[in-house]
C-alpha atoms as a PDB file:
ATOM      1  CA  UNK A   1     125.889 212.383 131.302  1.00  0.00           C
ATOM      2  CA  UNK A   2     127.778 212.083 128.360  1.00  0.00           C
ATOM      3  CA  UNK A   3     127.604 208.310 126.534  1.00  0.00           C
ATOM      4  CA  UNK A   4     130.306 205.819 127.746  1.00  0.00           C
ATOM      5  CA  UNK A   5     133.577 205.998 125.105  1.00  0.00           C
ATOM      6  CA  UNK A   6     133.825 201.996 123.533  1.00  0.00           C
ATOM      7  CA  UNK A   7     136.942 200.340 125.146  1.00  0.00           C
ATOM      8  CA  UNK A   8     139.289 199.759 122.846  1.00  0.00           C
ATOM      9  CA  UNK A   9     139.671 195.913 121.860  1.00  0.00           C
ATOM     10  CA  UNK A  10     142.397 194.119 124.051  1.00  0.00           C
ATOM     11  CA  UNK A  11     145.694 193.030 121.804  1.00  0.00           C
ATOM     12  CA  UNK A  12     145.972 190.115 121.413  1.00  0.00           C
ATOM     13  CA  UNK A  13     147.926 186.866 119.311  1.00  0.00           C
ATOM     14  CA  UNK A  14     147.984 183.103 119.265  1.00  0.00           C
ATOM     15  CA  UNK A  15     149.787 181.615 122.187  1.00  0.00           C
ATOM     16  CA  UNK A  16     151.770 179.434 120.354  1.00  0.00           C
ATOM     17  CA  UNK A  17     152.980 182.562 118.165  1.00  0.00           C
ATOM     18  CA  UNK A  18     153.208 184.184 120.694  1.00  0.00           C
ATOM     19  CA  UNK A  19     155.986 181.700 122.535  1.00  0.00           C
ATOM     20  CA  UNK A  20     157.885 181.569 119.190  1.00  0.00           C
ATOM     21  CA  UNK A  21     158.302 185.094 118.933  1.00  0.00           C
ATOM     22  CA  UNK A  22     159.345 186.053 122.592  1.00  0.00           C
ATOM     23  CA  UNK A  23     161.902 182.586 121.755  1.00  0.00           C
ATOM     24  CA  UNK A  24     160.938 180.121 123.942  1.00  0.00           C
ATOM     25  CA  UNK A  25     160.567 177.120 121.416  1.00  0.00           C
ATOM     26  CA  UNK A  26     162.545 176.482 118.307  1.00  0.00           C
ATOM     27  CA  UNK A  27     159.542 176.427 116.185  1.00  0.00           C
ATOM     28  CA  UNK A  28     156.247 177.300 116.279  1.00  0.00           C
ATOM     29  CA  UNK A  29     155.097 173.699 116.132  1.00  0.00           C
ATOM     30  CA  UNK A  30     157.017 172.726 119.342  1.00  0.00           C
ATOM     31  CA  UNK A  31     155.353 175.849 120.843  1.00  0.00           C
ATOM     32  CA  UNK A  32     151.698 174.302 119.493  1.00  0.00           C
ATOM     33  CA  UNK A  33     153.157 170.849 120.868  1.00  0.00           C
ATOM     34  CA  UNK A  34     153.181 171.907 124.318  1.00  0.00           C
ATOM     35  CA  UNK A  35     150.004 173.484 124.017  1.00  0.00           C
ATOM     36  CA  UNK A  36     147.775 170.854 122.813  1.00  0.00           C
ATOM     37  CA  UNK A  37     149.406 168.162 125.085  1.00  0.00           C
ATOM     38  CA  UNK A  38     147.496 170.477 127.902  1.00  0.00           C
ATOM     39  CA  UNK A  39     151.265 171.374 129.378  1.00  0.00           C
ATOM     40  CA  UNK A  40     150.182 175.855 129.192  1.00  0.00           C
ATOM     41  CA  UNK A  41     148.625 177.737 131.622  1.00  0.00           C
ATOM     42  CA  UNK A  42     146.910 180.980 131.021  1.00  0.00           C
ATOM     43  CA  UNK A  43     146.101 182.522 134.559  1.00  0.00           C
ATOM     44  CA  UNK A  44     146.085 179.319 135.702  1.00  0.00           C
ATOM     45  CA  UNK A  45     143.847 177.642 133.292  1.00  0.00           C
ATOM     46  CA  UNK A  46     144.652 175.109 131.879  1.00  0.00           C
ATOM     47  CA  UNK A  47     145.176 175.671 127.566  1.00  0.00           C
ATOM     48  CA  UNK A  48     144.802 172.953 125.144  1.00  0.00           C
ATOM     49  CA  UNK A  49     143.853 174.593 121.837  1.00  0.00           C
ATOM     50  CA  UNK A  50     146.456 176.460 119.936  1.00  0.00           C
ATOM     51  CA  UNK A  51     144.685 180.063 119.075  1.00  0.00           C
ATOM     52  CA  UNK A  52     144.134 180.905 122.454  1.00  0.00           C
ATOM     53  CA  UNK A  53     144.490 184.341 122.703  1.00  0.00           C
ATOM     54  CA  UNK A  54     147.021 185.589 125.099  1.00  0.00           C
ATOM     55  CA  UNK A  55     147.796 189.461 125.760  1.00  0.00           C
ATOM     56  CA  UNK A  56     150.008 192.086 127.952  1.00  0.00           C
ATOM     57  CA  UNK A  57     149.112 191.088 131.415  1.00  0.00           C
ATOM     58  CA  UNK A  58     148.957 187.049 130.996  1.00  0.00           C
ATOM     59  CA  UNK A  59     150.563 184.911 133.288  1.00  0.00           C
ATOM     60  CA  UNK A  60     151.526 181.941 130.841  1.00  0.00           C
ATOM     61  CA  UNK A  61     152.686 178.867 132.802  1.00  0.00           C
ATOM     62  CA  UNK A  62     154.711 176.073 130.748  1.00  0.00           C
ATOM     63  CA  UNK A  63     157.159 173.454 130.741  1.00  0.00           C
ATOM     64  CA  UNK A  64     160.332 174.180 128.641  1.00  0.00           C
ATOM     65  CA  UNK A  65     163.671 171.649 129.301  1.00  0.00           C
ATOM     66  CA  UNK A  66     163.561 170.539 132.425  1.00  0.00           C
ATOM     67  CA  UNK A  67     162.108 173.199 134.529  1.00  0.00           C
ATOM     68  CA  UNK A  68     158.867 175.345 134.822  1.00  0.00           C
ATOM     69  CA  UNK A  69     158.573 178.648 133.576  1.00  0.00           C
ATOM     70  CA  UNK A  70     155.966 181.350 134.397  1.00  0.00           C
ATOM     71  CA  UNK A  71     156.072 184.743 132.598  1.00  0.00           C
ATOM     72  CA  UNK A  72     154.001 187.713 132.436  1.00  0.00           C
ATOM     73  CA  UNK A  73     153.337 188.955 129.157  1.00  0.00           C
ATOM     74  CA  UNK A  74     154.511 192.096 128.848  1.00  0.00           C
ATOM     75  CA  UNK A  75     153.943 193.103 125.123  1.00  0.00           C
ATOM     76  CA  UNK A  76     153.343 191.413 121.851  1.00  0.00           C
ATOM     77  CA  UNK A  77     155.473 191.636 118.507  1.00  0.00           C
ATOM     78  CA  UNK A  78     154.962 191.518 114.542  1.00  0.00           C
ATOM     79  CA  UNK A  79     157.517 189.746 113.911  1.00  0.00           C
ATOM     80  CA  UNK A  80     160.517 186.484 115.172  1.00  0.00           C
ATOM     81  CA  UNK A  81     163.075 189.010 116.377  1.00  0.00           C
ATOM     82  CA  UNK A  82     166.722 189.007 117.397  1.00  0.00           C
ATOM     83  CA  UNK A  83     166.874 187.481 121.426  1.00  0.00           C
ATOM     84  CA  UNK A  84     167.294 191.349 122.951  1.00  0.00           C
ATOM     85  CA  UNK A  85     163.700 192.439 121.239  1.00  0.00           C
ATOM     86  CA  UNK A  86     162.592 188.987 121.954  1.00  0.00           C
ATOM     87  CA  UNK A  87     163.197 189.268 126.069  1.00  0.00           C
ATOM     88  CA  UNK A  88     161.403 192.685 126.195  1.00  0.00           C
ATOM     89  CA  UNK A  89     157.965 190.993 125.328  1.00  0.00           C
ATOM     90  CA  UNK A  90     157.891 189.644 128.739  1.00  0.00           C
ATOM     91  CA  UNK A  91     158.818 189.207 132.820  1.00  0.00           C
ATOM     92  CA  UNK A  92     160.371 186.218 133.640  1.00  0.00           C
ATOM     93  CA  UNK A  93     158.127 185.244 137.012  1.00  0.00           C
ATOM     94  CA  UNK A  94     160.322 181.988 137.144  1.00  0.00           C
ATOM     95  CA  UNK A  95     161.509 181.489 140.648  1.00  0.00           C
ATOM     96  CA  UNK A  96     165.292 180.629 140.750  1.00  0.00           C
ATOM     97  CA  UNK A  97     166.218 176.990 140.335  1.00  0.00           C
ATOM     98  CA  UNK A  98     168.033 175.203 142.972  1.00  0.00           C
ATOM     99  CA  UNK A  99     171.654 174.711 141.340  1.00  0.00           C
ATOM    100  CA  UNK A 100     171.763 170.757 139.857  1.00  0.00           C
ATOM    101  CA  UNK A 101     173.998 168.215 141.949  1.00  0.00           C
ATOM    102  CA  UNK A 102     177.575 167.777 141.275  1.00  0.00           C
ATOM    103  CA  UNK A 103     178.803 165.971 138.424  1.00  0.00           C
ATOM    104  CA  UNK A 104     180.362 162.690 140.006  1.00  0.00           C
ATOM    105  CA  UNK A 105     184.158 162.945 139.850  1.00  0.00           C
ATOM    106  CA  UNK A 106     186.761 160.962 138.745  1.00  0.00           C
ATOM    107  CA  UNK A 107     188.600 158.821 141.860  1.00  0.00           C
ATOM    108  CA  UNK A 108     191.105 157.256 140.087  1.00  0.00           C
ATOM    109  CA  UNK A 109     189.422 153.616 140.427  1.00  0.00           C
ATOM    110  CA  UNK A 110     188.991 152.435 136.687  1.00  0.00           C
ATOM    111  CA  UNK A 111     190.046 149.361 135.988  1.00  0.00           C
ATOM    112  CA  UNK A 112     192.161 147.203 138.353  1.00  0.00           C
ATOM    113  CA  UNK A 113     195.945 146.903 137.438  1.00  0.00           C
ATOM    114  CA  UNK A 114     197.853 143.467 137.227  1.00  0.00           C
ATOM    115  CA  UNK A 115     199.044 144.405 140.449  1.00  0.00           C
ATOM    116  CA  UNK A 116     195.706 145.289 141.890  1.00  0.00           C
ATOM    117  CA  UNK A 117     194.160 141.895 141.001  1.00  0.00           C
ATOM    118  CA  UNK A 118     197.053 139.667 142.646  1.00  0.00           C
ATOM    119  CA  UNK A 119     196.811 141.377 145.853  1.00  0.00           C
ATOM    120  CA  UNK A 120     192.977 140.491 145.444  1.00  0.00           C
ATOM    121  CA  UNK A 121     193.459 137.031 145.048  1.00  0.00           C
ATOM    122  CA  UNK A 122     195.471 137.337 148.312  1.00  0.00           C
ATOM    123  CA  UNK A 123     192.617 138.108 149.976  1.00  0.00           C
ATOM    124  CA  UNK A 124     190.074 135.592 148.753  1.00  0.00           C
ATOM    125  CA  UNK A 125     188.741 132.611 151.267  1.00  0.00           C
ATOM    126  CA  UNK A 126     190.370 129.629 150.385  1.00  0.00           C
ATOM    127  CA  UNK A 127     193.362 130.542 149.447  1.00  0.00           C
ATOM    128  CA  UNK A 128     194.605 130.658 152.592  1.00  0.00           C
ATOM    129  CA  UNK A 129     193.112 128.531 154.540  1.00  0.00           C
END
């Protein structure tokens, strides 16, 4: 039986590099931000140093605006590129967000006109009795 063939080393980069490139923060210290207030998940453990490695095949877990997002790490990058290149380094896992509430609308109410406030006044106790 022939010897066993060494497995190639896994690819792998920084997490926090890693979130910059595929454009999920602004900077990379926002991305290390996140990360070392505990707020990543790497297959659901929990992340709070910086250089943790992540690869193809990572589920990465995180908090970014005001919703969750889980991808799946689908390649890594040399370099911070345009959004297109940027969206190919990964699956977007994120199950759709329920669509926000309304915006209130305007009624009409504002402020009470002249007219408004003297028909008030017609209605307060005491004045008529």
């Amino acid at each position: 039986m022939p010897p066993a063939a060494p497995e190639a080393p896994r690819a792998t980069m920084r997490a926090d590099k890693w979130l910059w490139h595929a454009r999920f923060f602004k900077t990379r210290a926002l991305a290390a931000k996140v990360i070392a207030g505990g707020h990543l998940r790497v297959n659901g453990d929990k992340v709070h140093k910086t250089a943790r490695a992540v690869g193809p095949g990572d589920v990465l877990t995180f908090p970014q605006a005001r919703r969750i997002r889980v991808v799946k790490v689908r390649a890594l990058s040399e370099r911070r590129g345009p959004a297109v290149e940027a969206q190919a380094l990964y699956d977007d896992l994120t199950p759709p967000a329920d669509s926000p509430p309304p915006a209130p609308r305007y009624d009409g109410g504002g402020r009470p006109s002249g007219k408004d406030r003297r028909k008030a006044r017609l209605y307060e106790p005491g004045q008529l009795d």
